[in-house]
C-alpha atoms as a PDB file:
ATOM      1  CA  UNK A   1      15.869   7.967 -16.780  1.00  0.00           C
ATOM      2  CA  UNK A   2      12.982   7.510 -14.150  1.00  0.00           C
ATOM      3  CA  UNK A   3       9.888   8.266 -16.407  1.00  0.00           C
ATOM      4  CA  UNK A   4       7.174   6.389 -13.951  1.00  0.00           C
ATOM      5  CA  UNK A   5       3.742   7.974 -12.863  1.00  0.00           C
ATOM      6  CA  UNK A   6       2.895   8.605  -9.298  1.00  0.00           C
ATOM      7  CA  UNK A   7       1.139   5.409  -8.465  1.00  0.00           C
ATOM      8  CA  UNK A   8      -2.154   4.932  -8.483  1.00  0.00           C
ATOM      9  CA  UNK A   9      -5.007   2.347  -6.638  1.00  0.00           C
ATOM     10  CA  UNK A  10      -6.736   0.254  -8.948  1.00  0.00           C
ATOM     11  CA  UNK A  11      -8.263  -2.309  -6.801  1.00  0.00           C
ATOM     12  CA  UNK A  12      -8.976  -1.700  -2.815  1.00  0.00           C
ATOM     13  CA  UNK A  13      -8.650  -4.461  -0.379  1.00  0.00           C
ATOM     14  CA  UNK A  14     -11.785  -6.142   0.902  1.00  0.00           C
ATOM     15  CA  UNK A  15     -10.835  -6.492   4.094  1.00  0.00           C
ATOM     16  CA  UNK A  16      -9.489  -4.403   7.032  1.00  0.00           C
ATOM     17  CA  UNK A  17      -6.314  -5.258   8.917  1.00  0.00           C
ATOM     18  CA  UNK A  18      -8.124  -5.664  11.767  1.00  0.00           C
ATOM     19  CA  UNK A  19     -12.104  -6.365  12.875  1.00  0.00           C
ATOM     20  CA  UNK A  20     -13.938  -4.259  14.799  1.00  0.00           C
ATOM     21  CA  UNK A  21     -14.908  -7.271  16.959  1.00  0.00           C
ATOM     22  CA  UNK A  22     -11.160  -7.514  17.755  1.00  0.00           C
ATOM     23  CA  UNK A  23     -11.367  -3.698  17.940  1.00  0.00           C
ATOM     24  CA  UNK A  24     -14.309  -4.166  20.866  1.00  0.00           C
ATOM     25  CA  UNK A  25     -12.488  -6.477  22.975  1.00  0.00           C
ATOM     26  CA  UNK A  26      -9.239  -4.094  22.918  1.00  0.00           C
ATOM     27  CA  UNK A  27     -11.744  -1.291  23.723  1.00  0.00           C
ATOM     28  CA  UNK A  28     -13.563  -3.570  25.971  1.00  0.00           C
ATOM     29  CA  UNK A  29     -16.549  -2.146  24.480  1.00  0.00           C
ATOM     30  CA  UNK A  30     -19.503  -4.807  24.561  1.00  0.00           C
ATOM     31  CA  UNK A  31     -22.397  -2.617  22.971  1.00  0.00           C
ATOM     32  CA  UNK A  32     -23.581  -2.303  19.413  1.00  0.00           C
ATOM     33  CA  UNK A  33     -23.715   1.539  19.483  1.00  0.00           C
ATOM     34  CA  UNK A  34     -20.431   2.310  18.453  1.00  0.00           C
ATOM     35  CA  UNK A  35     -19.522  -0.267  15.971  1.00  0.00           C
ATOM     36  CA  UNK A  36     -20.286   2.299  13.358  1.00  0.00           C
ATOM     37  CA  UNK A  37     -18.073   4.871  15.055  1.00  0.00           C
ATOM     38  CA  UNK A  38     -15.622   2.493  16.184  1.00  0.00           C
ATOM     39  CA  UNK A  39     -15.319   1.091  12.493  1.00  0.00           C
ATOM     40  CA  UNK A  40     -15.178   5.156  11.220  1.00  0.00           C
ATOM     41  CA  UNK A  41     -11.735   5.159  13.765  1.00  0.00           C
ATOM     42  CA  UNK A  42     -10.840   1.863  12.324  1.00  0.00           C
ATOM     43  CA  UNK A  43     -10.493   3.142   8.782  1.00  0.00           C
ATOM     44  CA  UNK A  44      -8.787   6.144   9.960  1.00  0.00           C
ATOM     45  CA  UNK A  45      -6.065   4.457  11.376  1.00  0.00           C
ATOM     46  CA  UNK A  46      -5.464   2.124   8.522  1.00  0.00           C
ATOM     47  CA  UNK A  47      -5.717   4.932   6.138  1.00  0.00           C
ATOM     48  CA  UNK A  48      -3.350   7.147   8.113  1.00  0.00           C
ATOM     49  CA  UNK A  49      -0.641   4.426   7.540  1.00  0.00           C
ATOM     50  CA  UNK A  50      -1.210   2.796   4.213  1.00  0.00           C
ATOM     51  CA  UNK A  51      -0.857   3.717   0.848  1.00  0.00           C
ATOM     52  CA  UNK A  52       0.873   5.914  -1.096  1.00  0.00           C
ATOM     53  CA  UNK A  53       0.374   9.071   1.617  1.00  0.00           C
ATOM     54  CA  UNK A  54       0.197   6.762   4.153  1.00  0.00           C
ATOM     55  CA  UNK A  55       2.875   6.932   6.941  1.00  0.00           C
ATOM     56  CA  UNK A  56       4.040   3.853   6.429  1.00  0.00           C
ATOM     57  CA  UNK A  57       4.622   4.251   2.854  1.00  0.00           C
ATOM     58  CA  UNK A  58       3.623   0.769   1.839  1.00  0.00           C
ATOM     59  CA  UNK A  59      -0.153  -1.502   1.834  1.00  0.00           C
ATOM     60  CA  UNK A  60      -0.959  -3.884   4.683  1.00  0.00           C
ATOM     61  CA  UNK A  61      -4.054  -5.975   3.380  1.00  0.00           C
ATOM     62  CA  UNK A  62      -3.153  -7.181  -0.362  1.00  0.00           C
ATOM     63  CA  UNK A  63      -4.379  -4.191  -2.921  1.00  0.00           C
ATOM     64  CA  UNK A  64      -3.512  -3.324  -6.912  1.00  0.00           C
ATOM     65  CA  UNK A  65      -1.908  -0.604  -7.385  1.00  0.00           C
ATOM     66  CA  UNK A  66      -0.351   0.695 -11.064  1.00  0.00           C
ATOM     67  CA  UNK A  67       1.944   2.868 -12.341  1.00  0.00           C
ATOM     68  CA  UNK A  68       2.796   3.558 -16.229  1.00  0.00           C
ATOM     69  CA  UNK A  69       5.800   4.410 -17.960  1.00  0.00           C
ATOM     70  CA  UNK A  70       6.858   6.796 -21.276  1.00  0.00           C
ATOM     71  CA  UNK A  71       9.778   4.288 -22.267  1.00  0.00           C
ATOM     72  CA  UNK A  72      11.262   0.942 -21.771  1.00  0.00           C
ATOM     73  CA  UNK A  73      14.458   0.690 -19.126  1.00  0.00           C
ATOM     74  CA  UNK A  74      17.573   1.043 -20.362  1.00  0.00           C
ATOM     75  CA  UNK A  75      18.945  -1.309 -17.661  1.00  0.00           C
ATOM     76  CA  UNK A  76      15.558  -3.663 -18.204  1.00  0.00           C
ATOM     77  CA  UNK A  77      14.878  -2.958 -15.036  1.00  0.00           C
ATOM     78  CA  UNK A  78      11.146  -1.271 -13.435  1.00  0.00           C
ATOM     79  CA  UNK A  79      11.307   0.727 -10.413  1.00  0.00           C
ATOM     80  CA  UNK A  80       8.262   0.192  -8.866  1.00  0.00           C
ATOM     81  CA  UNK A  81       7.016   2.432  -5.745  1.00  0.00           C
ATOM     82  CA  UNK A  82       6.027  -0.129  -3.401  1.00  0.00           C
ATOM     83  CA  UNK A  83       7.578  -3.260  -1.555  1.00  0.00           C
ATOM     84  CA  UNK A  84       6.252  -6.178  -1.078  1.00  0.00           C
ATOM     85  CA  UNK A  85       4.689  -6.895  -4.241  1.00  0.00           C
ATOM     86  CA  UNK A  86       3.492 -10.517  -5.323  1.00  0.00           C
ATOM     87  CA  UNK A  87       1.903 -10.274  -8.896  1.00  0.00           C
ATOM     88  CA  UNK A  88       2.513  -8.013 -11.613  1.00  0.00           C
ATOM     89  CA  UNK A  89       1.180  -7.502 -14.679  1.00  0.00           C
ATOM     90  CA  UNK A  90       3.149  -5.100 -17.840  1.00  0.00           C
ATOM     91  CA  UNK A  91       1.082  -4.143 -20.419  1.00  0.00           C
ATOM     92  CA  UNK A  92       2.265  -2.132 -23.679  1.00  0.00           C
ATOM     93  CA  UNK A  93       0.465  -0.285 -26.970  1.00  0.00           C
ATOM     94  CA  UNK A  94       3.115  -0.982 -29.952  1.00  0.00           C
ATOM     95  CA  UNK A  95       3.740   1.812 -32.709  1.00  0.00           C
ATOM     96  CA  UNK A  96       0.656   0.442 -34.397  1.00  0.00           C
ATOM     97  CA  UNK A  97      -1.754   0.991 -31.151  1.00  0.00           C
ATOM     98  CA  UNK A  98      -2.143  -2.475 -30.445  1.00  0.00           C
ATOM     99  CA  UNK A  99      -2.146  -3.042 -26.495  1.00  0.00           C
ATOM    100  CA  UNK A 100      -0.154  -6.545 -25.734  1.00  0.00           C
ATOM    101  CA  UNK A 101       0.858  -7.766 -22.759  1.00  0.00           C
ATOM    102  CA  UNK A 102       4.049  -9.123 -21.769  1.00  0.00           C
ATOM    103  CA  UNK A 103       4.338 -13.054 -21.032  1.00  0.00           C
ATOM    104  CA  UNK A 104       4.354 -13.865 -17.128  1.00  0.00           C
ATOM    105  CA  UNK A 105       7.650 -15.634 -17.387  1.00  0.00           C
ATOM    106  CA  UNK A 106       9.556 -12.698 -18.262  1.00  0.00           C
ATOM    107  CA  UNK A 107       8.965 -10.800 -15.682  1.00  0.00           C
ATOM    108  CA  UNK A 108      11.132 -11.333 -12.378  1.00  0.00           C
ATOM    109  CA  UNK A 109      10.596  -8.844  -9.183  1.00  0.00           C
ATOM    110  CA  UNK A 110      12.519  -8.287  -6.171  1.00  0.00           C
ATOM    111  CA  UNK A 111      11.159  -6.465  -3.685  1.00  0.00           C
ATOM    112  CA  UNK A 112      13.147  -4.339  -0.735  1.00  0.00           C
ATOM    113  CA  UNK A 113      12.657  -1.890   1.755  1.00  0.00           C
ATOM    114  CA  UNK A 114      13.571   0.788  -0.878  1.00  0.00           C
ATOM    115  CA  UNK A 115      10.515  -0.566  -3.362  1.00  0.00           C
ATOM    116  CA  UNK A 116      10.277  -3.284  -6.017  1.00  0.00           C
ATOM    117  CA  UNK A 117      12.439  -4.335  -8.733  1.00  0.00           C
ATOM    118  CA  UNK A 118      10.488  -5.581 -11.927  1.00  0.00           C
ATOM    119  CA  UNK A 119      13.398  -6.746 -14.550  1.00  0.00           C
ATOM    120  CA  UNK A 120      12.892  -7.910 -17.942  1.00  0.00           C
ATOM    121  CA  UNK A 121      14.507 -10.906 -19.286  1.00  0.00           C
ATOM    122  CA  UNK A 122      17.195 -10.194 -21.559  1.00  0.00           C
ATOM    123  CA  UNK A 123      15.332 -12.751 -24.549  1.00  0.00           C
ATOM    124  CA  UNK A 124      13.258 -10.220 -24.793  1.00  0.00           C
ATOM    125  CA  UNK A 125      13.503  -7.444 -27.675  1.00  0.00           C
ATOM    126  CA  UNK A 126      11.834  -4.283 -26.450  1.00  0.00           C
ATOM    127  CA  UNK A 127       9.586  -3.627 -29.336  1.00  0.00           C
ATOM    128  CA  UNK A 128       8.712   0.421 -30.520  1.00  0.00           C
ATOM    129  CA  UNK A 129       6.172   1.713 -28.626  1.00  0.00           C
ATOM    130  CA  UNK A 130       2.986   3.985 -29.538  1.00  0.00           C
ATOM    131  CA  UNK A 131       4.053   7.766 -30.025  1.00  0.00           C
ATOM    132  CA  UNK A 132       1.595   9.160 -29.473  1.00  0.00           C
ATOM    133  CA  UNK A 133       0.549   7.844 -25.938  1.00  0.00           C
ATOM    134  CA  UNK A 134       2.535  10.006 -23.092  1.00  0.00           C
ATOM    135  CA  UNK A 135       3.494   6.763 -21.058  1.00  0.00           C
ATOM    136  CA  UNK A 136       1.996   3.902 -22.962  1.00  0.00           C
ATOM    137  CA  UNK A 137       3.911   0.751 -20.726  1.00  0.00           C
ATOM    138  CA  UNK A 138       1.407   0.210 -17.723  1.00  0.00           C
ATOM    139  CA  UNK A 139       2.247  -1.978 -14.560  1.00  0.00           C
ATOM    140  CA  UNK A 140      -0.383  -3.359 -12.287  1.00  0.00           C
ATOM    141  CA  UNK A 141       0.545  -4.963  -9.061  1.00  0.00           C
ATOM    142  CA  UNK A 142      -0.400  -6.929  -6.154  1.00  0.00           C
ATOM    143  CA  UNK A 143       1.392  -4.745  -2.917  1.00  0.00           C
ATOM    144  CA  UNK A 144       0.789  -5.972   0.963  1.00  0.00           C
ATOM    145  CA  UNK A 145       1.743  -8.421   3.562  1.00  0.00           C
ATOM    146  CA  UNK A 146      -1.171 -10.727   2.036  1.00  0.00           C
ATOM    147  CA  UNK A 147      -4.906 -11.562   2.083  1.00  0.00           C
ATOM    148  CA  UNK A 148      -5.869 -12.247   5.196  1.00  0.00           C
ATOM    149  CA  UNK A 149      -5.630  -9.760   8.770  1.00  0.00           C
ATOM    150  CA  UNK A 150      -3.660 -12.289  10.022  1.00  0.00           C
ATOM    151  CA  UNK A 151      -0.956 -11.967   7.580  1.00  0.00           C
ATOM    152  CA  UNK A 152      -0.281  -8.256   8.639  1.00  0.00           C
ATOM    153  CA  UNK A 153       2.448  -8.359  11.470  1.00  0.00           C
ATOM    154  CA  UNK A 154       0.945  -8.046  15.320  1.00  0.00           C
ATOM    155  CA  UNK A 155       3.032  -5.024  16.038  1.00  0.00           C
ATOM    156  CA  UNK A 156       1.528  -3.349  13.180  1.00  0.00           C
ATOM    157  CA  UNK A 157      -1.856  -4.819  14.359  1.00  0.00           C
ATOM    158  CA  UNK A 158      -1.403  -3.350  18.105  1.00  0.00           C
ATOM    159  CA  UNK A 159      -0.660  -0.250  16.935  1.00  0.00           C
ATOM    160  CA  UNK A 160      -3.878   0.340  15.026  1.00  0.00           C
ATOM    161  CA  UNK A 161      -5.433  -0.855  17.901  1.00  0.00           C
ATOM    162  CA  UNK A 162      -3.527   1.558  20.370  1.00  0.00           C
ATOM    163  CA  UNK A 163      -4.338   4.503  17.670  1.00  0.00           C
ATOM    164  CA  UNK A 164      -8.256   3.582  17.515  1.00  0.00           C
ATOM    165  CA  UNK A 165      -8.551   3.185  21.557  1.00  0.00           C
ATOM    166  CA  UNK A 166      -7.076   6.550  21.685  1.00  0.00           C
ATOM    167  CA  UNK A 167      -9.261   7.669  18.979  1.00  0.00           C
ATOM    168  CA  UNK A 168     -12.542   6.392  20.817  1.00  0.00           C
ATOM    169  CA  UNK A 169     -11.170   7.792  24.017  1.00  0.00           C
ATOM    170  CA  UNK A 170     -10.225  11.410  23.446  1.00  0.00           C
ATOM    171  CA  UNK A 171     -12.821  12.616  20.564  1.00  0.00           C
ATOM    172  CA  UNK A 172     -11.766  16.346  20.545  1.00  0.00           C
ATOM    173  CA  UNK A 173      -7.844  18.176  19.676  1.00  0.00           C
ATOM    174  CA  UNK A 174      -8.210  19.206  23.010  1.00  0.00           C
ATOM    175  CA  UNK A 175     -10.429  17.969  25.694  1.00  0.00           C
ATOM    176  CA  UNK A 176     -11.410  21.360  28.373  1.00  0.00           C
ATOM    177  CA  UNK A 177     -10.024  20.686  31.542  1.00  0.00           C
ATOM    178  CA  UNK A 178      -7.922  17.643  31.146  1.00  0.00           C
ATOM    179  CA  UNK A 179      -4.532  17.309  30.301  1.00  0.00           C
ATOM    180  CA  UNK A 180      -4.008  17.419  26.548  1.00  0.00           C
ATOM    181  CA  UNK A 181      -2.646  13.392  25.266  1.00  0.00           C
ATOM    182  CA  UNK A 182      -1.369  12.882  22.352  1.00  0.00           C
ATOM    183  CA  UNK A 183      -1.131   8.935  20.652  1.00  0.00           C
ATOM    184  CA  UNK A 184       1.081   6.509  22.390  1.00  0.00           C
ATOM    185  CA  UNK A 185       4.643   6.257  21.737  1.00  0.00           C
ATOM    186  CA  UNK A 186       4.341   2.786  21.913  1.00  0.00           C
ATOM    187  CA  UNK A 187       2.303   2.606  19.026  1.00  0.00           C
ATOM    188  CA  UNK A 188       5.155   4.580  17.426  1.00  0.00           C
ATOM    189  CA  UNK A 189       7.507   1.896  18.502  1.00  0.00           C
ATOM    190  CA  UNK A 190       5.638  -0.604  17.182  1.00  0.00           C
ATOM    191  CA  UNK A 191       5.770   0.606  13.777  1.00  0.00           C
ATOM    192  CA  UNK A 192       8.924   1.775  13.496  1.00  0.00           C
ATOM    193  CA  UNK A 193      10.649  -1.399  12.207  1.00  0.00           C
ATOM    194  CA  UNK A 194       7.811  -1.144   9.217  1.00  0.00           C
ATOM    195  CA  UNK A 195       7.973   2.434   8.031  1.00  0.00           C
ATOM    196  CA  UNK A 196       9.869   3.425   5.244  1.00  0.00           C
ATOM    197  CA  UNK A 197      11.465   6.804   4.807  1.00  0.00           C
ATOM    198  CA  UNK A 198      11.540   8.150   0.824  1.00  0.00           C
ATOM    199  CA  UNK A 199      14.195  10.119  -0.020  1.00  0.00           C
END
């Protein structure tokens, strides 16, 4: 039984994928003007595709999400939402209320296209948990391709940059006598090896 809460972001990342002085010379914009708007397009783009809604269906800069749980596996094993993950983090309250945490080194995750797996090791003996709490096991974890923008892969990088330049260039739905455009397909193509589809 799959009792695990939508997840949720704890921590956002610092950092976008991508500067807007990268942004600029893509744009080949070299005023000040429009950093601010530029930077507005920026976090569109980025929000479009990360995140839980996000078309992508999984983080690009290093964030903590979390996601709690009513009971202990039956197979030991977590399914957790998101690839990609490099930390987590199970906490528990016990029958008596008391909120413990489980030890680092019996936790081991294995991440895939279809999400993470967070298994338990098998020395462990799942102890009773609070009854009162709805989903008292909580999960934290570290999701993304890693810290820095360079860590994100280019193609994903290009296409933000091909959905922002068509962003700055065509500010309405529909622009009065022009030809309606509609974003790339190449930036389509370049994300396609990197979405995920949820069944």
């Amino acid at each position: 039984m799959d009792c695990g809460s939508t997840p949720r972001l704890k921590t956002a990342p610092v950092t976008l994928p991508i500067s807007v002085a990268d942004i600029k010379l893509h744009l080949c914009v070299d005023v000040v003007e429009d950093d601010a708007l530029i930077e507005t397009y920026l976090r569109a783009a980025v929000s479009r595709l990360e995140g839980y809604h996000g078309e992508l269906k999984r983080c690009l800069i290093n964030q903590t999400w979390e996601q709690s749980y009513c009971c202990w596996p039956g197979n030991r094993t977590f399914k957790l939402w998101f690839p990609d993950v490099s930390r987590t983090e199970v906490t528990y309250v016990d029958a008596s209320g008391v909120s413990k945490q489980l030890a680092p080194s019996l936790l081991e995750f294995e991440s895939s296209v279809e999400g993470t797996d967070l298994h338990v090791a098998k020395s462990f003996s799942f102890p009773q948990l609070n009854a009162d709490k709805r989903r008292p096991i909580n999960i934290t974890y570290v999701t993304g391709f890693g810290d820095q923008p360079e860590d994100i892969p280019a193609a994903i990088n290009a296409a933000i940059m091909m959905m922002v330049g068509h962003l700055y260039a065509t500010r309405e739905d529909v622009v009065i006598g022009s030809v309606a455009t509609s974003v790339p397909h190449s930036s389509k193509f370049m994300l396609e090896p990197y979405r995920r589809f949820i069944g």
